[in-house]
N, C-alpha and C. Protein backbone atom coordinates (compact mmCIF):
# COMPACT_ATOMS: atom_id res chain seq x y z
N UNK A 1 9.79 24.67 17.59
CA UNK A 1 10.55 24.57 16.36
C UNK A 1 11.99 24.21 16.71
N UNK A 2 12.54 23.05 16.39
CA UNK A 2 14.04 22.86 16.21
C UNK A 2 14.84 23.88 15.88
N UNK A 3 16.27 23.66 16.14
CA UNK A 3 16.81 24.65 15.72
C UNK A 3 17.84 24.49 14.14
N UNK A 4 17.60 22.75 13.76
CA UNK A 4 17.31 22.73 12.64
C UNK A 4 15.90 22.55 11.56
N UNK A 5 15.47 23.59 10.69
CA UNK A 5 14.07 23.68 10.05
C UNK A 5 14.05 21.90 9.74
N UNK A 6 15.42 21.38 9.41
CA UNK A 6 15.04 20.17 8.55
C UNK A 6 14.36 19.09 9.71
N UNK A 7 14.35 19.10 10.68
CA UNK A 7 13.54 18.13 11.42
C UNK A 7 12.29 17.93 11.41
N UNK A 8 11.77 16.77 11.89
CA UNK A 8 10.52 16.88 11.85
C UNK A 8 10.12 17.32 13.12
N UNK A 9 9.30 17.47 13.57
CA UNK A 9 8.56 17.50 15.32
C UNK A 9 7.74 16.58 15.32
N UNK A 10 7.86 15.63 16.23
CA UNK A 10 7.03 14.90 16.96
C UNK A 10 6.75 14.38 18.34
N UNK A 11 5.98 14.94 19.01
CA UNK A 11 5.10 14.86 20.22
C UNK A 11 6.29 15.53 20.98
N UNK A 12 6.86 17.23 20.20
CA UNK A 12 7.36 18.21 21.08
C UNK A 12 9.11 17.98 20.57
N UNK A 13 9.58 16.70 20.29
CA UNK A 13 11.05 16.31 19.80
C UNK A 13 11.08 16.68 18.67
N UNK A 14 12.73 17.02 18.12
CA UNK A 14 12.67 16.70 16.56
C UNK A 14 12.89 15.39 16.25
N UNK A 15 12.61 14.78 15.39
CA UNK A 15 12.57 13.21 14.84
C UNK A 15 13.11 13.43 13.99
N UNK A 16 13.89 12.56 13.56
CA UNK A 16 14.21 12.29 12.14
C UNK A 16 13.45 10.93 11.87
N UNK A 17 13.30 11.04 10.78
CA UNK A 17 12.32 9.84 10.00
C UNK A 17 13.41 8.96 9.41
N UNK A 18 13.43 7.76 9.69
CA UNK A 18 14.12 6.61 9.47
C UNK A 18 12.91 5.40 8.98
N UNK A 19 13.82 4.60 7.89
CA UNK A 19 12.73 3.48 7.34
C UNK A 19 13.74 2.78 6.00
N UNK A 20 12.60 1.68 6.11
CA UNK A 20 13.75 0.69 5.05
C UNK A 20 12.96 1.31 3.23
N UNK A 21 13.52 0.48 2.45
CA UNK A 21 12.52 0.19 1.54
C UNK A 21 11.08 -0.60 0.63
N UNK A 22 11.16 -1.49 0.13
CA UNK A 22 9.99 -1.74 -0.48
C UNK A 22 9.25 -2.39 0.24
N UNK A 23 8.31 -1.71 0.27
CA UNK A 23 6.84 -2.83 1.07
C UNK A 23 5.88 -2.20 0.60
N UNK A 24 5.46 -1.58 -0.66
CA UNK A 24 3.99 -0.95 -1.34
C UNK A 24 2.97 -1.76 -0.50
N UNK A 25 3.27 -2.86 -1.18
CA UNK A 25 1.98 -3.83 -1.17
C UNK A 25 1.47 -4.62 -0.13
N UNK A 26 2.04 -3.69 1.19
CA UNK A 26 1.20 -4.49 2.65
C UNK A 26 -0.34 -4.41 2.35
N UNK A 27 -0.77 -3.59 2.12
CA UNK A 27 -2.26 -3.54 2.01
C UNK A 27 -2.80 -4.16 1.00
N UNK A 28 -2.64 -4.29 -0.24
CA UNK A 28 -3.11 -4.71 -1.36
C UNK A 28 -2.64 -6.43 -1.95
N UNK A 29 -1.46 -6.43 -1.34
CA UNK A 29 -0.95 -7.94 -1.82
C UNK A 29 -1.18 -9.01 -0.57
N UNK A 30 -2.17 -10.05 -1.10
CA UNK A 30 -2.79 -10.81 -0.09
C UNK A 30 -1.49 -11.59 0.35
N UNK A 31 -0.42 -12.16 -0.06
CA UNK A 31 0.50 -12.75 0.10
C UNK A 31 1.83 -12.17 0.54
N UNK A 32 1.22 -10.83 1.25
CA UNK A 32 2.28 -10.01 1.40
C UNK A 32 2.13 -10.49 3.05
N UNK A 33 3.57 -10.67 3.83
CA UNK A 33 3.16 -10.65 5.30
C UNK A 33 3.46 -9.22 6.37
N UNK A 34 2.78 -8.59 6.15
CA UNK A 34 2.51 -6.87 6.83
C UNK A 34 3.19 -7.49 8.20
N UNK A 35 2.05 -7.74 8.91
CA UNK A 35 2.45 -7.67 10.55
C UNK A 35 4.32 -8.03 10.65
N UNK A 36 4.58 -9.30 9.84
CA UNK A 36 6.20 -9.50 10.31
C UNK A 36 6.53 -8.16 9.53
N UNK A 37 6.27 -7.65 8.35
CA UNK A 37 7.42 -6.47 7.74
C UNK A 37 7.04 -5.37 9.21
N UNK A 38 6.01 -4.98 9.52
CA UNK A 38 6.25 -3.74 10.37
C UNK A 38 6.71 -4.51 12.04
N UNK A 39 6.96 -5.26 11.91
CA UNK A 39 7.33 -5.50 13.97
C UNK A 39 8.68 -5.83 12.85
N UNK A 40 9.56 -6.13 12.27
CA UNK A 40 10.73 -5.91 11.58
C UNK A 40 10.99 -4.42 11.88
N UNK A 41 10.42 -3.31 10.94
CA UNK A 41 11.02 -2.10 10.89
C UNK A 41 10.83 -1.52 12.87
N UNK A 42 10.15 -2.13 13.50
CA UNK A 42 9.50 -1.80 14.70
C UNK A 42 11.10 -1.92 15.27
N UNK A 43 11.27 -3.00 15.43
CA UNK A 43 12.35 -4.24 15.94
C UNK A 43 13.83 -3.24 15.82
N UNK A 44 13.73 -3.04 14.70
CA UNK A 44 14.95 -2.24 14.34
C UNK A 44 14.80 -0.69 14.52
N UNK A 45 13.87 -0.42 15.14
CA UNK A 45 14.40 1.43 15.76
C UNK A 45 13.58 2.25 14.44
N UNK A 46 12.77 1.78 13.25
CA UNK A 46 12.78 2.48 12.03
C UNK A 46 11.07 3.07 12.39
N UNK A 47 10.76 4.49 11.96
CA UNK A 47 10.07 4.71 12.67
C UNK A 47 9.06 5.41 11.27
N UNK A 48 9.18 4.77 10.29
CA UNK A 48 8.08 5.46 9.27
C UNK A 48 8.09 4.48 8.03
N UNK A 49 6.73 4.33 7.45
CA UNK A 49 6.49 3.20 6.34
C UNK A 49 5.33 4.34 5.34
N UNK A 50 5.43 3.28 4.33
CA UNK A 50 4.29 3.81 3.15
C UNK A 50 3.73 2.92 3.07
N UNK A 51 2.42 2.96 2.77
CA UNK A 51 1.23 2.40 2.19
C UNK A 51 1.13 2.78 0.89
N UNK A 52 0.49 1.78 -0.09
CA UNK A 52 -0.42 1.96 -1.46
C UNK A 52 -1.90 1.57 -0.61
N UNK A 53 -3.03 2.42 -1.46
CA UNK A 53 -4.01 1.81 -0.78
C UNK A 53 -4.76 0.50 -1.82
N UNK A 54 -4.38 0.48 -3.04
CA UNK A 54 -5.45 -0.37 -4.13
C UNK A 54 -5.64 0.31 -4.84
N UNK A 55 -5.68 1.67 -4.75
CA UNK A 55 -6.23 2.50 -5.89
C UNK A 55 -5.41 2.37 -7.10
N UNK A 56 -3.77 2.12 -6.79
CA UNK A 56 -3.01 2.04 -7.62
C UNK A 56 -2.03 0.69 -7.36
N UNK A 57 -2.31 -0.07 -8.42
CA UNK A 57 -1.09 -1.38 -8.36
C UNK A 57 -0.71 -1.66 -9.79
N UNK A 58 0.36 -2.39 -9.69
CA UNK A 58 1.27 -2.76 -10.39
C UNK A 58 0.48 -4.23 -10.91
N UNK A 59 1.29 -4.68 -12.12
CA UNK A 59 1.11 -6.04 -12.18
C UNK A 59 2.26 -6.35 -12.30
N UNK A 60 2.20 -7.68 -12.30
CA UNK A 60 3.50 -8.36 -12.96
C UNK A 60 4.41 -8.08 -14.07
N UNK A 61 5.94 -8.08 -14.06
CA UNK A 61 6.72 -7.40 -14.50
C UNK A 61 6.82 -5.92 -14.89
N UNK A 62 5.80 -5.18 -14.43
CA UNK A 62 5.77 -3.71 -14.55
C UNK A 62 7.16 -3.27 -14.23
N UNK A 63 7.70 -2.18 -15.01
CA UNK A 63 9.00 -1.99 -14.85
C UNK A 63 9.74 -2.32 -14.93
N UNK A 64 9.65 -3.91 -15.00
CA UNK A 64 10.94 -5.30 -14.68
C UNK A 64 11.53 -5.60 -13.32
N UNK A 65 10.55 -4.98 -12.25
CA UNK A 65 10.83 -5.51 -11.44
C UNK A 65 10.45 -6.52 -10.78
N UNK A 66 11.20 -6.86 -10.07
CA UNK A 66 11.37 -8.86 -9.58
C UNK A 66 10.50 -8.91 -7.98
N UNK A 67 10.05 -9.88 -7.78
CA UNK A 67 9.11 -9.83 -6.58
C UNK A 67 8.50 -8.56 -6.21
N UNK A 68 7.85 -7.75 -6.91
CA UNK A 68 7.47 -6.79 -6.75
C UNK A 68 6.15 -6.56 -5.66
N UNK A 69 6.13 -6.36 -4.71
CA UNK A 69 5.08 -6.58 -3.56
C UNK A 69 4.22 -5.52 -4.17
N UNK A 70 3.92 -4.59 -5.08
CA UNK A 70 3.03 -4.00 -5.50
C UNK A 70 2.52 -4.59 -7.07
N UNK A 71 2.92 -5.21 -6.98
CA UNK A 71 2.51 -6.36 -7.95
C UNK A 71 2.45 -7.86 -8.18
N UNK A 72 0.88 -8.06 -7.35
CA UNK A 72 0.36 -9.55 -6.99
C UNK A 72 -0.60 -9.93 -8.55
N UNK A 73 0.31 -11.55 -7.38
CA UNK A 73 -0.73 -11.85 -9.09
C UNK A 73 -2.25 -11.42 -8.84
N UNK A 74 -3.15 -11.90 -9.90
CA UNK A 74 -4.48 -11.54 -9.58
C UNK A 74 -5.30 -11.71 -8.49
N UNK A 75 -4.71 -13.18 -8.06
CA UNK A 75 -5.36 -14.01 -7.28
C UNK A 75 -5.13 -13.31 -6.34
N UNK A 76 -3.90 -12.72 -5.79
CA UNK A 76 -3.58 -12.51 -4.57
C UNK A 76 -4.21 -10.90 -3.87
N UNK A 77 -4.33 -9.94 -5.77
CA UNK A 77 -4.39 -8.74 -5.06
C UNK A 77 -6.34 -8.36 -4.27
N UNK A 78 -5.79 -7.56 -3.49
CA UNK A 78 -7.18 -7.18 -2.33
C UNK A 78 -7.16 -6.21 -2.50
N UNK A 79 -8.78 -5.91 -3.20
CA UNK A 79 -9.14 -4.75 -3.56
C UNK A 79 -9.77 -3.79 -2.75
N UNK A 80 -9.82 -2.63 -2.49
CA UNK A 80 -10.79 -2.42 -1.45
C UNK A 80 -12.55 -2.38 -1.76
N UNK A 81 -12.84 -2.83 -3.29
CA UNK A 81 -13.78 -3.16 -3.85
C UNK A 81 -14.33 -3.99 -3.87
N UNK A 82 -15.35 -4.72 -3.76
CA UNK A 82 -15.55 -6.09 -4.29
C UNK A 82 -15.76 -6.32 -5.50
N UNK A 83 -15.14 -7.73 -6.49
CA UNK A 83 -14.88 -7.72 -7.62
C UNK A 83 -16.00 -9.12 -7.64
N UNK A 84 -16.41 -8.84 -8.95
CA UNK A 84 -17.54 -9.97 -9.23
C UNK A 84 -16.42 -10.73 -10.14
N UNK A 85 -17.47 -11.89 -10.60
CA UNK A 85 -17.17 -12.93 -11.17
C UNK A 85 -16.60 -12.57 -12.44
N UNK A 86 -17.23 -11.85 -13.27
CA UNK A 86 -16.71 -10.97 -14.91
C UNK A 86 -15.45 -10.23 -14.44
N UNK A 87 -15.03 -9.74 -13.61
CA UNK A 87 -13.91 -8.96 -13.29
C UNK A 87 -14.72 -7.40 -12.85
N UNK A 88 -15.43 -7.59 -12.65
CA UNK A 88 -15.64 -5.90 -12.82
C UNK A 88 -15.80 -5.65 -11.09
N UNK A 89 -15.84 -4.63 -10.49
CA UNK A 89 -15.53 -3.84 -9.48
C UNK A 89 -16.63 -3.00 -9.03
N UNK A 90 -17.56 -3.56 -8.04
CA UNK A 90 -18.28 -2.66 -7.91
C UNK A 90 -18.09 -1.63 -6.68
N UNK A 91 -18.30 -0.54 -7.23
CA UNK A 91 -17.53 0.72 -6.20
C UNK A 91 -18.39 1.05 -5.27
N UNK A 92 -19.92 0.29 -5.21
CA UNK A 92 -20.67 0.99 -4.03
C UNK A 92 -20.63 -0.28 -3.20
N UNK A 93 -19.75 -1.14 -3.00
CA UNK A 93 -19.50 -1.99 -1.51
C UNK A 93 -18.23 -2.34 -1.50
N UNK A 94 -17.43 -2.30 -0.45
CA UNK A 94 -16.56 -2.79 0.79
C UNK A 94 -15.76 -4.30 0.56
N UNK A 95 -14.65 -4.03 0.41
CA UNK A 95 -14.04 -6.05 0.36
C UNK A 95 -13.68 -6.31 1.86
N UNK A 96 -14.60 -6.70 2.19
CA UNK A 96 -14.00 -6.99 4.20
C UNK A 96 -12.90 -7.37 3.97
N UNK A 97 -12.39 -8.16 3.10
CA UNK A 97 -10.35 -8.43 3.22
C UNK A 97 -9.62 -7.68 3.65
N UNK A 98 -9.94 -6.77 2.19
CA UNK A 98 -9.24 -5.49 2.41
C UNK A 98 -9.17 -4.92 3.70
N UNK A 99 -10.21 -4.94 4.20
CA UNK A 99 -9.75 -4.17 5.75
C UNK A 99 -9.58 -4.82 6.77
N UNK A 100 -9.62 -6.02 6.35
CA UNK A 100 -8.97 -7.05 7.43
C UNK A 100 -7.48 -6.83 7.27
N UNK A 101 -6.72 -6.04 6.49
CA UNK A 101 -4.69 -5.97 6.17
C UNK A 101 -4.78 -5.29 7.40
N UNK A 102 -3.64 -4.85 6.90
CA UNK A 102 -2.87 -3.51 8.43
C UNK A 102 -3.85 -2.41 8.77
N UNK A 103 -3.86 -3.07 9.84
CA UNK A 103 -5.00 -2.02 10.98
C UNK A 103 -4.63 -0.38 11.47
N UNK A 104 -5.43 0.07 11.42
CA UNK A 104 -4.74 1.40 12.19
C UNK A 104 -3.83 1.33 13.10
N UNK A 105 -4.23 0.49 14.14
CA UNK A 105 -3.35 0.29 15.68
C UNK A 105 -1.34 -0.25 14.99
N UNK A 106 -1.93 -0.91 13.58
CA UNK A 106 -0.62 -1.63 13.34
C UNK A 106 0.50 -0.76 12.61
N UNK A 107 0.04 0.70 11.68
CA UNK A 107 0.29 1.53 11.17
C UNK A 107 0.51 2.85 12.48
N UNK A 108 -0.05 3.15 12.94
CA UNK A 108 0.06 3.84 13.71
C UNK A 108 1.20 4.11 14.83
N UNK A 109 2.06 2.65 14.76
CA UNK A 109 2.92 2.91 15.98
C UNK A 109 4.18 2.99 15.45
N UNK A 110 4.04 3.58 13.65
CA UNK A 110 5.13 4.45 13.28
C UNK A 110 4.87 5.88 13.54
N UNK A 111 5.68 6.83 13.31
CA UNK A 111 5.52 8.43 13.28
C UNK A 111 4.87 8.77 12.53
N UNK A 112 5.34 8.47 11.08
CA UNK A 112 4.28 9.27 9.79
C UNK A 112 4.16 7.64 8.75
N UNK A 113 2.94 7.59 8.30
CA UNK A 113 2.78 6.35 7.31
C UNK A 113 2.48 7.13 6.08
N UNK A 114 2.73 7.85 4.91
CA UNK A 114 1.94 8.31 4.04
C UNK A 114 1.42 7.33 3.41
N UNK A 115 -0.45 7.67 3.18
CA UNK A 115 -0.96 6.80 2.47
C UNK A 115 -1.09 7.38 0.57
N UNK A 116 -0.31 6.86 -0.18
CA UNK A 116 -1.02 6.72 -1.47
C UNK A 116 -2.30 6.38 -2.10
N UNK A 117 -3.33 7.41 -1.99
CA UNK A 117 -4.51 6.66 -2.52
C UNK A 117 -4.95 7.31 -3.90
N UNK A 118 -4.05 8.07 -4.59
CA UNK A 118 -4.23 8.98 -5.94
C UNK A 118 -3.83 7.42 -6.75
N UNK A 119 -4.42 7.64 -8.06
CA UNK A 119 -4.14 6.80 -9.28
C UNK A 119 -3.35 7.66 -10.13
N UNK A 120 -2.52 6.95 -10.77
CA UNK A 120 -1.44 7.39 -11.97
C UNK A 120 -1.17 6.70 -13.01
N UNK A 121 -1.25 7.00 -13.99
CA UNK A 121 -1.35 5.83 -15.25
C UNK A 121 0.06 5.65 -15.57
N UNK A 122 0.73 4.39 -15.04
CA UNK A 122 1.82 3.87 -15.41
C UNK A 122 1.88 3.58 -17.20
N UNK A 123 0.94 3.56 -17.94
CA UNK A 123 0.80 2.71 -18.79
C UNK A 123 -0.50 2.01 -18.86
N UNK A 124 -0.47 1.47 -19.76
CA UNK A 124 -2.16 0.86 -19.90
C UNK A 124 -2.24 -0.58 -18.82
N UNK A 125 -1.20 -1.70 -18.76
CA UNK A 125 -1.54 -2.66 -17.67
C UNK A 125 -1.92 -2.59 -16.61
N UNK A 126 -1.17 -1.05 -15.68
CA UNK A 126 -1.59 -0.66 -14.29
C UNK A 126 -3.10 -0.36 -14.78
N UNK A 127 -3.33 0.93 -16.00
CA UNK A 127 -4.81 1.02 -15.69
C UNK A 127 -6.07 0.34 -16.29
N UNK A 128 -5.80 -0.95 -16.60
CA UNK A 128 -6.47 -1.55 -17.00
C UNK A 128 -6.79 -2.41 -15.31
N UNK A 129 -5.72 -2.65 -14.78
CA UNK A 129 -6.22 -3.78 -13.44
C UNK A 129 -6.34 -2.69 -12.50
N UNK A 130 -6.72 -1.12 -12.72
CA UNK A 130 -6.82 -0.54 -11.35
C UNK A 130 -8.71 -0.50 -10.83
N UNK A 131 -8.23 -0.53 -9.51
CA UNK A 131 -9.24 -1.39 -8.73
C UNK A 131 -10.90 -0.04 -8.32
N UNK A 132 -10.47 1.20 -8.99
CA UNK A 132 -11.02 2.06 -9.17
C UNK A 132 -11.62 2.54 -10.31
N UNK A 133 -11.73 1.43 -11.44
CA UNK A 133 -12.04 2.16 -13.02
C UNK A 133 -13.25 0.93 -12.88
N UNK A 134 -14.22 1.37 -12.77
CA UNK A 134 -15.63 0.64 -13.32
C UNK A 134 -15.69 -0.04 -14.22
N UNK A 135 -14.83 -0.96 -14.31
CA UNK A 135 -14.84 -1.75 -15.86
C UNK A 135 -14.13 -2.94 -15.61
N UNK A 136 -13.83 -4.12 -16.37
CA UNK A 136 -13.82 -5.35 -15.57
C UNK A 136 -12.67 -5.37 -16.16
N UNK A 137 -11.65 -5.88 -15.50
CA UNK A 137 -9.78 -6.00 -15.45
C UNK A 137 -9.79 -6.58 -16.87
N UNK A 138 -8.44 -5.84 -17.26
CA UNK A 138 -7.86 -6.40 -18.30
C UNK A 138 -8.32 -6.39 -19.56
N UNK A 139 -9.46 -5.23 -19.82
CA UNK A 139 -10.14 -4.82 -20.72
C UNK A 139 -9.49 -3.63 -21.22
């Protein structure tokens, strides 16, 4: 234990957790470029990131925010579902995309990554395109 509580411990040190801001959408936004954002925060000494996993995204202009990497257009976002042709989402198979994004090995060589994988109803647009409701987007 440090001899300040506020530290973290890691592998016996206290750490402090250092990191930039927005990058939700390494995992979910196909047009997002992960590997350069984390060898960036790597590059620069920053030693902790967040993930969204899909369960929860944004769309376009949610909030009013501008390039919002948690909000791809349709085309772009990667579900961890596979989505049929009608829009709908079937929850008993796998989008190999999806787990083709940021790899463990690539997440991992921060300290702490928290993953977001809870859903929260922003409003009806987030839960109409969330990639976890059995029902085909935008319904």
């Amino acid at each position: 234990m440090p001899a300040n509580p506020h530290y973290f411990v890691f592998r016996g040190k206290p750490t402090v957790l250092v990191t930039s801001g927005e990058h939700y959408g390494a995992v979910l936004n196909g047009k997002f470029d992960f590997r350069k954002y984390l060898d960036t925060l790597a590059a620069d000494g920053l030693n902790h990131t967040r993930i969204f996993t899909g369960l929860y995204r944004e769309v376009p202009g949610s909030f009013n925010i501008a390039r919002n990497t948690l909000a791809p257009e349709a085309t772009d976002f990667v579900s961890p579902f596979v989505r049929d042709a009608s829009g709908i989402y079937d929850l008993t198979a796998w989008n190999a995309a999806y787990f083709s994004r940021p790899s463990t090995t690539s997440i991992l060589r921060f300290v702490m990554s928290p993953i977001s994988a809870g859903q929260h109803s922003s409003g009806n647009s987030t839960w109409r395109e969330c990639s976890s409701r059995p029902m085909a987007a935008g319904t």
